[in-house]
PDB file of N, CA and C in Angstrom:
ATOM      1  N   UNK A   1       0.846  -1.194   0.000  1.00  0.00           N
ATOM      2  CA  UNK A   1       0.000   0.000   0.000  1.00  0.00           C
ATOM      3  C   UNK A   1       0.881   1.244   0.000  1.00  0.00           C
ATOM      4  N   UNK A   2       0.591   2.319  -0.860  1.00  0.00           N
ATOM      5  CA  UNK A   2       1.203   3.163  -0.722  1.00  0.00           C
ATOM      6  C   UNK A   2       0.636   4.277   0.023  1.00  0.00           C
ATOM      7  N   UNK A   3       1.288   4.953   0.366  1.00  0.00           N
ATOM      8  CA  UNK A   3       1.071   6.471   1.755  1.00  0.00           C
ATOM      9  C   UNK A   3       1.230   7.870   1.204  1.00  0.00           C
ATOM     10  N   UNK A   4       0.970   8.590   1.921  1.00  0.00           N
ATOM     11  CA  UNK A   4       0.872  10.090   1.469  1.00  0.00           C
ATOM     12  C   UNK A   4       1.347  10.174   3.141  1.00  0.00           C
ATOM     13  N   UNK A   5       1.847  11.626   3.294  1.00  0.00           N
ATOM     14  CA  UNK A   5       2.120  12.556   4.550  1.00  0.00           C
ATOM     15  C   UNK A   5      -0.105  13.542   4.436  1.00  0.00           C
ATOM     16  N   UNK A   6      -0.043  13.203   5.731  1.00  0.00           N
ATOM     17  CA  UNK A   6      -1.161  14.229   6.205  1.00  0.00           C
ATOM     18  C   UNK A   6      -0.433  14.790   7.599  1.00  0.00           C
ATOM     19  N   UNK A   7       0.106  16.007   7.595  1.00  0.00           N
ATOM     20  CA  UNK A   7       0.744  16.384   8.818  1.00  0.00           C
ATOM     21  C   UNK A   7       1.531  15.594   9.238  1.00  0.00           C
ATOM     22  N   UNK A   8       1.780  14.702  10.670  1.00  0.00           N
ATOM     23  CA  UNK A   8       3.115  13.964  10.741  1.00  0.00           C
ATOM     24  C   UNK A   8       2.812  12.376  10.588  1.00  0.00           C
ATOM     25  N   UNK A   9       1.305  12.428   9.678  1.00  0.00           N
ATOM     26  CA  UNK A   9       1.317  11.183   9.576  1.00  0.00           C
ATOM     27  C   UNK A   9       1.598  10.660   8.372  1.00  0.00           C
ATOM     28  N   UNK A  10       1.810   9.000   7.927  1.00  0.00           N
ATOM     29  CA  UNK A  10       1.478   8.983   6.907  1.00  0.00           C
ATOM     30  C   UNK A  10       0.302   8.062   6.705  1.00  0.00           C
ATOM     31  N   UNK A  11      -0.676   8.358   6.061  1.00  0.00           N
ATOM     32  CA  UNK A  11      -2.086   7.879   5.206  1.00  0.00           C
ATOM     33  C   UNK A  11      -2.015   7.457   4.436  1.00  0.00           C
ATOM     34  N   UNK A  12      -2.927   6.102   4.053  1.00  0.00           N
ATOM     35  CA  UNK A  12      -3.239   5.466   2.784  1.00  0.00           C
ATOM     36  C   UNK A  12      -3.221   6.583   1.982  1.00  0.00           C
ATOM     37  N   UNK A  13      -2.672   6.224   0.451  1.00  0.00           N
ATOM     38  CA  UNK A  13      -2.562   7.259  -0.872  1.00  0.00           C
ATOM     39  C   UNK A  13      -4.066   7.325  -0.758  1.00  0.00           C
ATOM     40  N   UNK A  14      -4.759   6.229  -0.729  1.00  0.00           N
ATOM     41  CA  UNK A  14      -6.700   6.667  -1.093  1.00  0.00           C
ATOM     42  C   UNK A  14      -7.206   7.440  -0.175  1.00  0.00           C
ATOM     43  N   UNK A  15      -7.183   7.318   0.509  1.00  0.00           N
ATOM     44  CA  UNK A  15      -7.380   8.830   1.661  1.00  0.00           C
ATOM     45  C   UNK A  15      -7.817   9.848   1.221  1.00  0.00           C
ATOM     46  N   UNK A  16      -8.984  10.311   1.194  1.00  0.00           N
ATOM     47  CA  UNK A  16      -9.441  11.457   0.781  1.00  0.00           C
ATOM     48  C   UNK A  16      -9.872  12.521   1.585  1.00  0.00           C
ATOM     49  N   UNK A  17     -10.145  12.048   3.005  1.00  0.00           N
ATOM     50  CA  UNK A  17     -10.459  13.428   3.934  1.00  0.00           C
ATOM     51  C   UNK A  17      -9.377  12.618   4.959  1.00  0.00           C
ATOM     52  N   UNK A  18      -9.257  13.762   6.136  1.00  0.00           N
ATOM     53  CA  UNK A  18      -8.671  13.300   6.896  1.00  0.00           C
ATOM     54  C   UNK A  18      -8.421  14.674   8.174  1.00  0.00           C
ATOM     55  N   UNK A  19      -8.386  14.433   9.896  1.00  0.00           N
ATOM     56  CA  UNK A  19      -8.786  15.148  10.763  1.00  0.00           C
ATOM     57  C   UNK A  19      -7.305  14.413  12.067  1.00  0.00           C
ATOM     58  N   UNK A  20      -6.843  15.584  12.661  1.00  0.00           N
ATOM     59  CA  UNK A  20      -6.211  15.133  13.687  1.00  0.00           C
ATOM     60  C   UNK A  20      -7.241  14.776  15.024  1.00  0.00           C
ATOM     61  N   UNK A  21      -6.702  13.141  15.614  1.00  0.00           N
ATOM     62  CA  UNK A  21      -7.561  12.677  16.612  1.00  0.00           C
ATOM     63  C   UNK A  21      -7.447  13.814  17.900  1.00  0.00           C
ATOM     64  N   UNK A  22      -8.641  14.004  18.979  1.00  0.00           N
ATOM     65  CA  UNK A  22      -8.594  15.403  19.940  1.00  0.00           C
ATOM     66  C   UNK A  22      -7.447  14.820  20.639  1.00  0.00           C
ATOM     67  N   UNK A  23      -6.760  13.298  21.111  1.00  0.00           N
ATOM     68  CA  UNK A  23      -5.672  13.166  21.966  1.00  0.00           C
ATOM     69  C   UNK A  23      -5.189  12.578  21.200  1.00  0.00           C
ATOM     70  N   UNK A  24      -4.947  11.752  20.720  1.00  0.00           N
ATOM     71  CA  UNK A  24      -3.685  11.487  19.647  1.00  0.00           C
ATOM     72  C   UNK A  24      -4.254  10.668  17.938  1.00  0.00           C
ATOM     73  N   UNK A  25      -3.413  10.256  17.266  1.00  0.00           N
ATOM     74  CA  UNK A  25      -3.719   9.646  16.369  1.00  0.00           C
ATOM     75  C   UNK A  25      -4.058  10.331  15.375  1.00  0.00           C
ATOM     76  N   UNK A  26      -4.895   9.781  13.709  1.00  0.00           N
ATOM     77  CA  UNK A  26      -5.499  10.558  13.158  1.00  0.00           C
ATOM     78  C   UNK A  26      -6.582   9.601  12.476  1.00  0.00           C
ATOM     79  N   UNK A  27      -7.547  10.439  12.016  1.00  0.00           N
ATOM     80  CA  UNK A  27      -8.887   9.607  11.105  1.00  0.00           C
ATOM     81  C   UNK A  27      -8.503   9.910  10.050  1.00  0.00           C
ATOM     82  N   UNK A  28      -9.071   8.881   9.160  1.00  0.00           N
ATOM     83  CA  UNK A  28      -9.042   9.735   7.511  1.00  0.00           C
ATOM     84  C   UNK A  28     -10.070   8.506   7.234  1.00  0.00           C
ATOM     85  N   UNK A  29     -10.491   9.042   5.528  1.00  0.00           N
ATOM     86  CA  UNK A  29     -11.735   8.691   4.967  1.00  0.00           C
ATOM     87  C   UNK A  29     -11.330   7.826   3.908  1.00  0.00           C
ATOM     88  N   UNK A  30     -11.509   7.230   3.603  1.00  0.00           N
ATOM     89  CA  UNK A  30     -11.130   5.864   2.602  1.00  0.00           C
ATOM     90  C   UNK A  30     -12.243   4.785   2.139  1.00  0.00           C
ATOM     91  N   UNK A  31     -12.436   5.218   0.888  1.00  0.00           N
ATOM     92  CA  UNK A  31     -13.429   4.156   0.273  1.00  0.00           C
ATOM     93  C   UNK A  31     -14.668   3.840   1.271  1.00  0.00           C
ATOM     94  N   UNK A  32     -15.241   5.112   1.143  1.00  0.00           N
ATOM     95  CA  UNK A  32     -16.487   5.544   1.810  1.00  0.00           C
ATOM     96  C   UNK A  32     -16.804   5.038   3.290  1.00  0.00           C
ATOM     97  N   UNK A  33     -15.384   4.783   4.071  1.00  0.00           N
ATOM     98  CA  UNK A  33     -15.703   4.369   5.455  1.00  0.00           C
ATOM     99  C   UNK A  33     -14.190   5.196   5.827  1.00  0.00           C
ATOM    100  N   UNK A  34     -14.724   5.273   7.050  1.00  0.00           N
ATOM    101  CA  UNK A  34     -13.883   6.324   8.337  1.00  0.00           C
ATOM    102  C   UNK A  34     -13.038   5.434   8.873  1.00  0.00           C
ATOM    103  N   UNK A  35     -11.601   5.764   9.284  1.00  0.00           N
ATOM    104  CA  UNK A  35     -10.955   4.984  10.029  1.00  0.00           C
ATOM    105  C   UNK A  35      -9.937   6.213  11.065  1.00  0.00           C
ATOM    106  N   UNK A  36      -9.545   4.987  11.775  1.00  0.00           N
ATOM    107  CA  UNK A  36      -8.642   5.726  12.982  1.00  0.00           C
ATOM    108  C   UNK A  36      -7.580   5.331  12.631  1.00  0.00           C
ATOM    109  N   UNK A  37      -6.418   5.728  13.165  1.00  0.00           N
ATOM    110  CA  UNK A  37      -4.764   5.107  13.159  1.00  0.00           C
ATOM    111  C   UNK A  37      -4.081   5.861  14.552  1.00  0.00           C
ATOM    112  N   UNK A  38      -3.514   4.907  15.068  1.00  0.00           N
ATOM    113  CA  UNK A  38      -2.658   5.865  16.107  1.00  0.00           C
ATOM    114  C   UNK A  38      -0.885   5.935  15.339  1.00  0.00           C
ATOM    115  N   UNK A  39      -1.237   4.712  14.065  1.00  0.00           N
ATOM    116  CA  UNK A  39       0.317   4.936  13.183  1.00  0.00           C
ATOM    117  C   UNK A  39      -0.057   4.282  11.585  1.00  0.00           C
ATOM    118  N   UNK A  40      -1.298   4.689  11.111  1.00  0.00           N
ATOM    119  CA  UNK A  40      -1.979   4.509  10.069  1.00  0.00           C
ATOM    120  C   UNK A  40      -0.550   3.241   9.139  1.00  0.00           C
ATOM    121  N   UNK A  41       0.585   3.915   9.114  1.00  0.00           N
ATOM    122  CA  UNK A  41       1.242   2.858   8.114  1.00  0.00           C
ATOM    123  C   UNK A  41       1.910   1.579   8.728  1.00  0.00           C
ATOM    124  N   UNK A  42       1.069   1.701  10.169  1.00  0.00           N
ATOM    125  CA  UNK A  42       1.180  -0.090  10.442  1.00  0.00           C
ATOM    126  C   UNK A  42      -0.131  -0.031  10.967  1.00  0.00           C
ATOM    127  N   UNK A  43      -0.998   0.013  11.751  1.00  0.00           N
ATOM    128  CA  UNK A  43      -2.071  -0.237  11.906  1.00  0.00           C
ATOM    129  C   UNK A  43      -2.823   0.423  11.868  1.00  0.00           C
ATOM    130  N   UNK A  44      -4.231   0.003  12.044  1.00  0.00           N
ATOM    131  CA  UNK A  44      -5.923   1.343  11.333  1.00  0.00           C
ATOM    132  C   UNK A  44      -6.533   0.415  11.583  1.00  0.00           C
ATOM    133  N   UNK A  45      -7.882   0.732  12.018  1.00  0.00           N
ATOM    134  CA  UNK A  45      -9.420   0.420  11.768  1.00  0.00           C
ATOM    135  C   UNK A  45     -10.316   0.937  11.386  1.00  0.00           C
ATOM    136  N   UNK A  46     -10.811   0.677  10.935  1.00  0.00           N
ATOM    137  CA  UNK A  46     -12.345   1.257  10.618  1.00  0.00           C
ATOM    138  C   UNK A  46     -13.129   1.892  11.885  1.00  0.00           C
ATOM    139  N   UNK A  47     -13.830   2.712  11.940  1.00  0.00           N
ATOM    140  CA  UNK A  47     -15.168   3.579  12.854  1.00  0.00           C
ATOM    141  C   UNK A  47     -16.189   2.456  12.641  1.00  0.00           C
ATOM    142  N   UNK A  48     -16.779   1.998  13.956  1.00  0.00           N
ATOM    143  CA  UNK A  48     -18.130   1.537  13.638  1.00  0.00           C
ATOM    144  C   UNK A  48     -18.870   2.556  13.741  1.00  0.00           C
ATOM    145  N   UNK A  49     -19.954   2.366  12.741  1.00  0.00           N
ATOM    146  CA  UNK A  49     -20.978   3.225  12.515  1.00  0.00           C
ATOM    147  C   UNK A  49     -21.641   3.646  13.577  1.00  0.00           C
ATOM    148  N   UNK A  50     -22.051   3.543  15.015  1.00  0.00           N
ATOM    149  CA  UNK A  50     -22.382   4.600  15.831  1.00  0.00           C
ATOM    150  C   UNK A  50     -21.452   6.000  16.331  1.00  0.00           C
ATOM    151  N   UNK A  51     -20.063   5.642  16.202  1.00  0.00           N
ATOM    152  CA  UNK A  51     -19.605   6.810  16.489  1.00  0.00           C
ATOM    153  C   UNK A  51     -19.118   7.598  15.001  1.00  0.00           C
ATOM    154  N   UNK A  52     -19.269   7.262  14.220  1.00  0.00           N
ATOM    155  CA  UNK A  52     -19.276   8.068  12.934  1.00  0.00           C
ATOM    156  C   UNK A  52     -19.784   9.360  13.163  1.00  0.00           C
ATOM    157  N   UNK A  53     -21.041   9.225  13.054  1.00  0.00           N
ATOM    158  CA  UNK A  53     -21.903  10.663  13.451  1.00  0.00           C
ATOM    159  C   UNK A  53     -20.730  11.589  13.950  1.00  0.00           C
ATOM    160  N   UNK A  54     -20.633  10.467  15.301  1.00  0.00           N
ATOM    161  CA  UNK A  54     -19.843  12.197  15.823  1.00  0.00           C
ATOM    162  C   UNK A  54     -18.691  12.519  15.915  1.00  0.00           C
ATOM    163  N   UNK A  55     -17.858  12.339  14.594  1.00  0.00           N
ATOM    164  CA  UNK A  55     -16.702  12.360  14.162  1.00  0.00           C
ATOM    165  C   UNK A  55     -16.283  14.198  14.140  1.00  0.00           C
ATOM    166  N   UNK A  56     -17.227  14.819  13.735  1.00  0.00           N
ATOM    167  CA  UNK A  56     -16.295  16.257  14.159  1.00  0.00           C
ATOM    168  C   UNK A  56     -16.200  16.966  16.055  1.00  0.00           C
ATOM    169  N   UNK A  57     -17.065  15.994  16.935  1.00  0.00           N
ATOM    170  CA  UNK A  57     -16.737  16.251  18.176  1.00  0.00           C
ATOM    171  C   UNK A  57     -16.032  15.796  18.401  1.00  0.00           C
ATOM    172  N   UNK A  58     -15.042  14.702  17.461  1.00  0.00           N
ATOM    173  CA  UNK A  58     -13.970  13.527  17.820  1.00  0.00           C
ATOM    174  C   UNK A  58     -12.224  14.182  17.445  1.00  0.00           C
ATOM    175  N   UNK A  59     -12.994  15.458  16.687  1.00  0.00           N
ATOM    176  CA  UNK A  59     -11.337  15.904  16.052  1.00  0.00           C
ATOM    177  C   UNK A  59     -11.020  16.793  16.407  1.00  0.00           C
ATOM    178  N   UNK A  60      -9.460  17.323  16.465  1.00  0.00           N
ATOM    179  CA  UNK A  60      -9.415  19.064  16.802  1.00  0.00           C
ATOM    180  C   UNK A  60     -10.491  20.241  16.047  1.00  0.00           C
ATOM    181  N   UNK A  61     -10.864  20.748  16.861  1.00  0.00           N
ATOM    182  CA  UNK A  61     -11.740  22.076  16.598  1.00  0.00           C
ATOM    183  C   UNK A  61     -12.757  21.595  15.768  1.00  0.00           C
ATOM    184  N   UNK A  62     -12.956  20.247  15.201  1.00  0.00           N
ATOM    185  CA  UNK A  62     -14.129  19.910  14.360  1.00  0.00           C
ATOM    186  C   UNK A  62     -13.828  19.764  13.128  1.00  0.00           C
ATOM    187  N   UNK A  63     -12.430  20.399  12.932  1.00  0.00           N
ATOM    188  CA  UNK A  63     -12.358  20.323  11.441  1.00  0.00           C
ATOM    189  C   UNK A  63     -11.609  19.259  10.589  1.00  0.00           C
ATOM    190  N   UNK A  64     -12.412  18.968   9.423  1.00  0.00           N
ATOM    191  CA  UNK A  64     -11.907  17.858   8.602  1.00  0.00           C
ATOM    192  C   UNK A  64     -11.267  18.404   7.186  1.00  0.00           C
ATOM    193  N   UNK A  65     -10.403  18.085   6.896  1.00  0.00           N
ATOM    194  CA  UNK A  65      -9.538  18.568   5.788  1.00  0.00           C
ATOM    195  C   UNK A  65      -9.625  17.445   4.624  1.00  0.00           C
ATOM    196  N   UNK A  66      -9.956  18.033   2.859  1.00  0.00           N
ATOM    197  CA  UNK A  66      -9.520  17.508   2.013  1.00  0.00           C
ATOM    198  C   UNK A  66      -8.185  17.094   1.725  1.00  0.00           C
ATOM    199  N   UNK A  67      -7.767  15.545   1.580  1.00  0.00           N
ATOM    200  CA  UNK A  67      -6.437  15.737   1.434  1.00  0.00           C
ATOM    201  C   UNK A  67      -6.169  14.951   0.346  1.00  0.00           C
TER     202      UNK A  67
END
């Protein structure tokens, strides 16, 4: 799999949105499902769908960035 830099991380290249976690880690958006990483280019999961929703109370200041 290849990676991209989103700030000091690096993200799946498919990654299309992506938000720093409020205490560590980061989310990003990938093939229409949300995931977490606390080091995305060794491990990630997926969001189960109840806390999706509240993914901008989950990130700094709310905001989610195209990347």
């Amino acid at each position: 799999m290849k990676f991209k830099h989103y700030m000091e991380w690096k993200i799946p290249e498919a990654a299309t949105k992506a938000a720093p976690g409020n205490v560590s880690g980061v989310y990003f958006y990938m093939d229409g499902k949300w995931y977490f990483g606390s080091r995305p280019d060794r491990y990630y999961q997926e969001i189960c769908k109840p806390h999706v929703w509240d993914i901008k109370e989950r990130v700094k200041g709310g905001v989610i960035e195209d990347v």
